[in-house]
N, C-alpha and C. Protein backbone atom coordinates (compact mmCIF):
# COMPACT_ATOMS: atom_id res chain seq x y z
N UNK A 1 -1.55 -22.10 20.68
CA UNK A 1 -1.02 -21.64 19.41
C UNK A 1 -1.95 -22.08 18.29
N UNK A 2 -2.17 -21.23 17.27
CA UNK A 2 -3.49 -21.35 16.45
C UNK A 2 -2.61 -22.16 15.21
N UNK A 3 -1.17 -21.90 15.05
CA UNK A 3 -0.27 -23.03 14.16
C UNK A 3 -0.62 -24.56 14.52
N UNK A 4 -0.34 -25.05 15.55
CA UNK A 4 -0.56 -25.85 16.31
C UNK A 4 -2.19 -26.71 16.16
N UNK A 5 -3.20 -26.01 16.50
CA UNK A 5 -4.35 -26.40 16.16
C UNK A 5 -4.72 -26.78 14.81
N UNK A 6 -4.02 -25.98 14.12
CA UNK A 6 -4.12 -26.00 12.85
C UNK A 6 -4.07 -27.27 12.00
N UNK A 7 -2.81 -27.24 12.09
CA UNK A 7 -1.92 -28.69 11.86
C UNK A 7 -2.51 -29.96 12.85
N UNK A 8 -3.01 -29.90 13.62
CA UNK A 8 -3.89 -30.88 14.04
C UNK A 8 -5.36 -30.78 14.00
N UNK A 9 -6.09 -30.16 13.22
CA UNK A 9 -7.07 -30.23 12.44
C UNK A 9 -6.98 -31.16 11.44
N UNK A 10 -5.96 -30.45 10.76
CA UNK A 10 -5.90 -31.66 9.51
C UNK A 10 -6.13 -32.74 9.31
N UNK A 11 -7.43 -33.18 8.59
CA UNK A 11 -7.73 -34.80 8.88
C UNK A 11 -6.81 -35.29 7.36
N UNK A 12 -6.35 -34.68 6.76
CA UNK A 12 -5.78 -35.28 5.27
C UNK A 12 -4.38 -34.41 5.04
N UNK A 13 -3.69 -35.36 4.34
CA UNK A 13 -2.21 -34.83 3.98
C UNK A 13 -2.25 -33.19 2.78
N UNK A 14 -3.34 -33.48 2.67
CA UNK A 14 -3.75 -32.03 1.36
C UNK A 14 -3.82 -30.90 2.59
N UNK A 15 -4.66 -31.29 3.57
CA UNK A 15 -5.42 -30.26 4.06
C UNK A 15 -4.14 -29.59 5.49
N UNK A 16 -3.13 -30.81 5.90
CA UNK A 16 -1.93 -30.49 6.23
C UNK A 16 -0.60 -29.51 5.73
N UNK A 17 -0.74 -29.74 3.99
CA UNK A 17 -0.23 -29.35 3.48
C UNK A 17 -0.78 -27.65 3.06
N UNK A 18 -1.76 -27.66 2.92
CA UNK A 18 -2.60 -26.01 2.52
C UNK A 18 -1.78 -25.34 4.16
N UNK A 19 -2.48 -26.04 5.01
CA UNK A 19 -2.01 -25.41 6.31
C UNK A 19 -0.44 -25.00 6.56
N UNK A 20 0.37 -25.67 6.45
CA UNK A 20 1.32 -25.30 6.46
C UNK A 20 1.79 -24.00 5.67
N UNK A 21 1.62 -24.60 4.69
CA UNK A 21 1.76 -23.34 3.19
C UNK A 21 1.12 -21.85 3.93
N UNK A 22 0.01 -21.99 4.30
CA UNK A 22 -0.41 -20.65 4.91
C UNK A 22 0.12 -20.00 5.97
N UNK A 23 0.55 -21.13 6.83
CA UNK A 23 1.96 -20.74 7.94
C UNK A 23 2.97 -19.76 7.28
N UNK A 24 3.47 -20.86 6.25
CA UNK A 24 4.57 -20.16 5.94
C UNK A 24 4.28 -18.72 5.15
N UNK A 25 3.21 -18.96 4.49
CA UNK A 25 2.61 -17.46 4.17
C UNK A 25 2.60 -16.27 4.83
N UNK A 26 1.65 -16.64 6.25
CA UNK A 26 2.07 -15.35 6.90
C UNK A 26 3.25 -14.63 7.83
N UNK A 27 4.20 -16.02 8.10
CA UNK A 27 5.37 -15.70 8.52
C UNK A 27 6.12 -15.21 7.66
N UNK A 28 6.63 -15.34 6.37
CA UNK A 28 6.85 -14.46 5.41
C UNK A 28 6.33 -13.24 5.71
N UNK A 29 4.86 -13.19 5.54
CA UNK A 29 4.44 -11.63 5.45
C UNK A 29 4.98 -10.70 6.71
N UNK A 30 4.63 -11.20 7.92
CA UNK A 30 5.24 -11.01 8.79
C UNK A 30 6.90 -10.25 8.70
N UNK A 31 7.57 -11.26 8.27
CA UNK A 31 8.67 -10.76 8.31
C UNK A 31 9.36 -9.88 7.22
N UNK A 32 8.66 -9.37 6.23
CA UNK A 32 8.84 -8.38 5.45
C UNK A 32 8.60 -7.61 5.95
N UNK A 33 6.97 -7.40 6.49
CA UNK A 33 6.49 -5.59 7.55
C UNK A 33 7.38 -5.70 8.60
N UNK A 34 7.68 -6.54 9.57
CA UNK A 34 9.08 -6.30 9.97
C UNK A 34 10.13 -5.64 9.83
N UNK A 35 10.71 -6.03 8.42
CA UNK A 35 11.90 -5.47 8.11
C UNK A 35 11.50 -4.05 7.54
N UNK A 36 10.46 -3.96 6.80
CA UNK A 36 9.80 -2.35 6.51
C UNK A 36 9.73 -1.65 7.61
N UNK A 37 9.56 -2.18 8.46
CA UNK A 37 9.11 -1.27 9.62
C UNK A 37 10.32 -1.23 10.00
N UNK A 38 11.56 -1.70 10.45
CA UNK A 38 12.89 -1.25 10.75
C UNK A 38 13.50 -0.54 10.34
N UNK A 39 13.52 -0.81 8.71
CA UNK A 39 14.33 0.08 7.89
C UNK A 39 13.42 1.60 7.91
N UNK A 40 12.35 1.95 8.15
CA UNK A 40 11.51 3.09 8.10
C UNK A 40 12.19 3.48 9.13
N UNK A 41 11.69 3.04 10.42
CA UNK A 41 12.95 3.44 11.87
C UNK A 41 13.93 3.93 11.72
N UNK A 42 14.83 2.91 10.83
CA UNK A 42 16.55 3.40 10.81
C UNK A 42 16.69 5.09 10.06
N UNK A 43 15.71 5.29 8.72
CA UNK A 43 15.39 5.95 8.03
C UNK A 43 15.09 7.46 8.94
N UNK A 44 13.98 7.57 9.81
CA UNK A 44 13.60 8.78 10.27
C UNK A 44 14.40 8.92 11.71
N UNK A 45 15.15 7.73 11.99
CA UNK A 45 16.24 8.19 13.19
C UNK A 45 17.40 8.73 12.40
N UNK A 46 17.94 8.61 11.30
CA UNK A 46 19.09 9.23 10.81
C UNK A 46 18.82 10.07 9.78
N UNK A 47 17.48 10.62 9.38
CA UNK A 47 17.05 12.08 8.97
C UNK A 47 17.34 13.48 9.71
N UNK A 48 16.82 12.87 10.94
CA UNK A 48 17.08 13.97 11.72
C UNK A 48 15.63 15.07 11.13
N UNK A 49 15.92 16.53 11.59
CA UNK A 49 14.53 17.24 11.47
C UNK A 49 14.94 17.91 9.87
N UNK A 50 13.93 18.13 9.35
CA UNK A 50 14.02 18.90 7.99
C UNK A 50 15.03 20.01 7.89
N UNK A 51 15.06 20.54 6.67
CA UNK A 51 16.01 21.27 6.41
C UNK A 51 15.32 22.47 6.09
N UNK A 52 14.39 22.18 5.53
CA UNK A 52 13.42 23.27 4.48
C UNK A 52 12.38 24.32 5.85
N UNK A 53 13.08 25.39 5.55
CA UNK A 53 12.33 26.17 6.39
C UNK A 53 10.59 26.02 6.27
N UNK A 54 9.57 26.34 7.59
CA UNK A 54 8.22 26.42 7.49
C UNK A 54 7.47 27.81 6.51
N UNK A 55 6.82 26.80 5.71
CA UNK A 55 6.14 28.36 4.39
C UNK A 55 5.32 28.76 5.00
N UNK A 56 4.42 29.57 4.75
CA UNK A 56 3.11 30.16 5.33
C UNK A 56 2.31 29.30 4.05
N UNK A 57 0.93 28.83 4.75
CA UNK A 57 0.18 28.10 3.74
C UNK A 57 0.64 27.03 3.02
N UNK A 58 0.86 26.54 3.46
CA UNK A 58 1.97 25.18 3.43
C UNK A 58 1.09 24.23 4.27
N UNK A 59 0.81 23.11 3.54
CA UNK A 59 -0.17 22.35 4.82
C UNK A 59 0.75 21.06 4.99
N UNK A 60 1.06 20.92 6.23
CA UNK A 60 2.31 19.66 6.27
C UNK A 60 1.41 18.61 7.25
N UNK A 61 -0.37 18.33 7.37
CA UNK A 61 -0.87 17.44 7.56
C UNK A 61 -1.62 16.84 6.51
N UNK A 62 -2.12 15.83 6.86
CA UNK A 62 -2.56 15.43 5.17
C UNK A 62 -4.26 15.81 5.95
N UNK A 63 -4.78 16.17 4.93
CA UNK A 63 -6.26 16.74 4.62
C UNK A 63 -7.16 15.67 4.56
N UNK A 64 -8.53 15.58 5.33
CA UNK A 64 -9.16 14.52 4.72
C UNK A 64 -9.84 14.98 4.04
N UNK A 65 -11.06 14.07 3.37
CA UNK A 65 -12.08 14.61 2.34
C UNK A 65 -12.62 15.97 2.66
N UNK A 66 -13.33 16.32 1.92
CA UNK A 66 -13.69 17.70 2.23
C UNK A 66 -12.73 18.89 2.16
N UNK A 67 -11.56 18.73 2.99
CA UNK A 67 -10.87 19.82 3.57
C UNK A 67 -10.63 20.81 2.53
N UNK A 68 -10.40 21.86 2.47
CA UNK A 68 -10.29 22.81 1.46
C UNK A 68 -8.36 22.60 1.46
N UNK A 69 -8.84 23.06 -0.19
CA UNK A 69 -7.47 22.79 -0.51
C UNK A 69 -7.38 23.83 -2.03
N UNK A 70 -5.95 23.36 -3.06
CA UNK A 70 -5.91 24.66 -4.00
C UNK A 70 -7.51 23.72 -4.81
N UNK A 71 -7.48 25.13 -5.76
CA UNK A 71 -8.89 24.82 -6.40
C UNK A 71 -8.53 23.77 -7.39
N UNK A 72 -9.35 23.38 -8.00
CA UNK A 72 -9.60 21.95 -9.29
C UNK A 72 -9.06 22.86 -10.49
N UNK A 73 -8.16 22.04 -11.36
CA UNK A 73 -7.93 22.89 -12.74
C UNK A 73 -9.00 22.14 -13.35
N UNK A 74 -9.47 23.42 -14.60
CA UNK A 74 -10.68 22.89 -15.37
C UNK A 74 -10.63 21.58 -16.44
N UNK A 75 -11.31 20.55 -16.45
CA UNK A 75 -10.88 20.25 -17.51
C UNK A 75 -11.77 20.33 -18.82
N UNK A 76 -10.87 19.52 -19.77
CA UNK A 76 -10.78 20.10 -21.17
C UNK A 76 -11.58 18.48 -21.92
N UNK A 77 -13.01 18.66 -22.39
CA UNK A 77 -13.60 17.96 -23.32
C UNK A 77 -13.27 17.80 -24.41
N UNK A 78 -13.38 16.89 -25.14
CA UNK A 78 -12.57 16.90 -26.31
C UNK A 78 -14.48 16.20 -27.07
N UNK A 79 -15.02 16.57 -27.95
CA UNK A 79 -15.66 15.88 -28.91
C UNK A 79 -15.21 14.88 -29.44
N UNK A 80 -15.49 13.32 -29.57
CA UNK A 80 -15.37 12.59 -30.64
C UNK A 80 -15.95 12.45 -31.93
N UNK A 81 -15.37 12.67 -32.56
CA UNK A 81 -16.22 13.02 -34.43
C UNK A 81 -16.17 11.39 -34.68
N UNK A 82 -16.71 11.31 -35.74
CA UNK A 82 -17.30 9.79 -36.38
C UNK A 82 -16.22 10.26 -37.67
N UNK A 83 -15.30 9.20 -37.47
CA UNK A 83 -14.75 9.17 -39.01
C UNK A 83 -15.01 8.21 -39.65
N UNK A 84 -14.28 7.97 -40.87
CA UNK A 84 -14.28 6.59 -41.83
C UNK A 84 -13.39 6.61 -41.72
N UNK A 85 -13.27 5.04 -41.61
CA UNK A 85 -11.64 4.42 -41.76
C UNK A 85 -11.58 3.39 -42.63
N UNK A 86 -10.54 3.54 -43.70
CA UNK A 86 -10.50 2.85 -44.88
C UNK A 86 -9.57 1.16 -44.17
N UNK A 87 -9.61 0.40 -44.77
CA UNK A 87 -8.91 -0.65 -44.64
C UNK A 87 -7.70 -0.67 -45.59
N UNK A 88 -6.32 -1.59 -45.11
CA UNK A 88 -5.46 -1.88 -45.67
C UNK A 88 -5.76 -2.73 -47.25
């Protein structure tokens, strides 16, 4: 167990203490993606399948770079003018 080694590395009560703290760090983290990951589960087991009929041209995978997709709207430059600005 790499906990284990850990905590007996420690030649100092600081360096015991960081260690631990990081334990508990990633067991925390741990157990949040855990519970994300359950509740996502519980989520797409009691969805069930869509409702929304299939469109034509409808892309229901996600695209990577490149892939063609709708076109770019143009955008719009704006000039910055030089004003004067008076003080209060």
């Amino acid at each position: 167990m790499a906990q284990k080694k850990a905590l007996r590395a420690a030649h100092t009560k600081a360096k015991e203490a960081q260690a631990r703290h990081q334990i508990e760090r990633r067991l925390f983290c741990e157990g949040l993606y855990l519970g994300a990951a359950a509740e996502f589960d519980w989520l797409v087991a009691c969805s069930g399948p869509p409702d929304v009929p299939a469109q034509p041209g409808l892309r229901t995978t996600r695209a990577g770079p490149g892939a063609p997709g709708p076109p770019a709207k143009p955008v719009r430059r704006h000039r910055i003018q030089a004003t004067k600005c008076s003080g209060p």
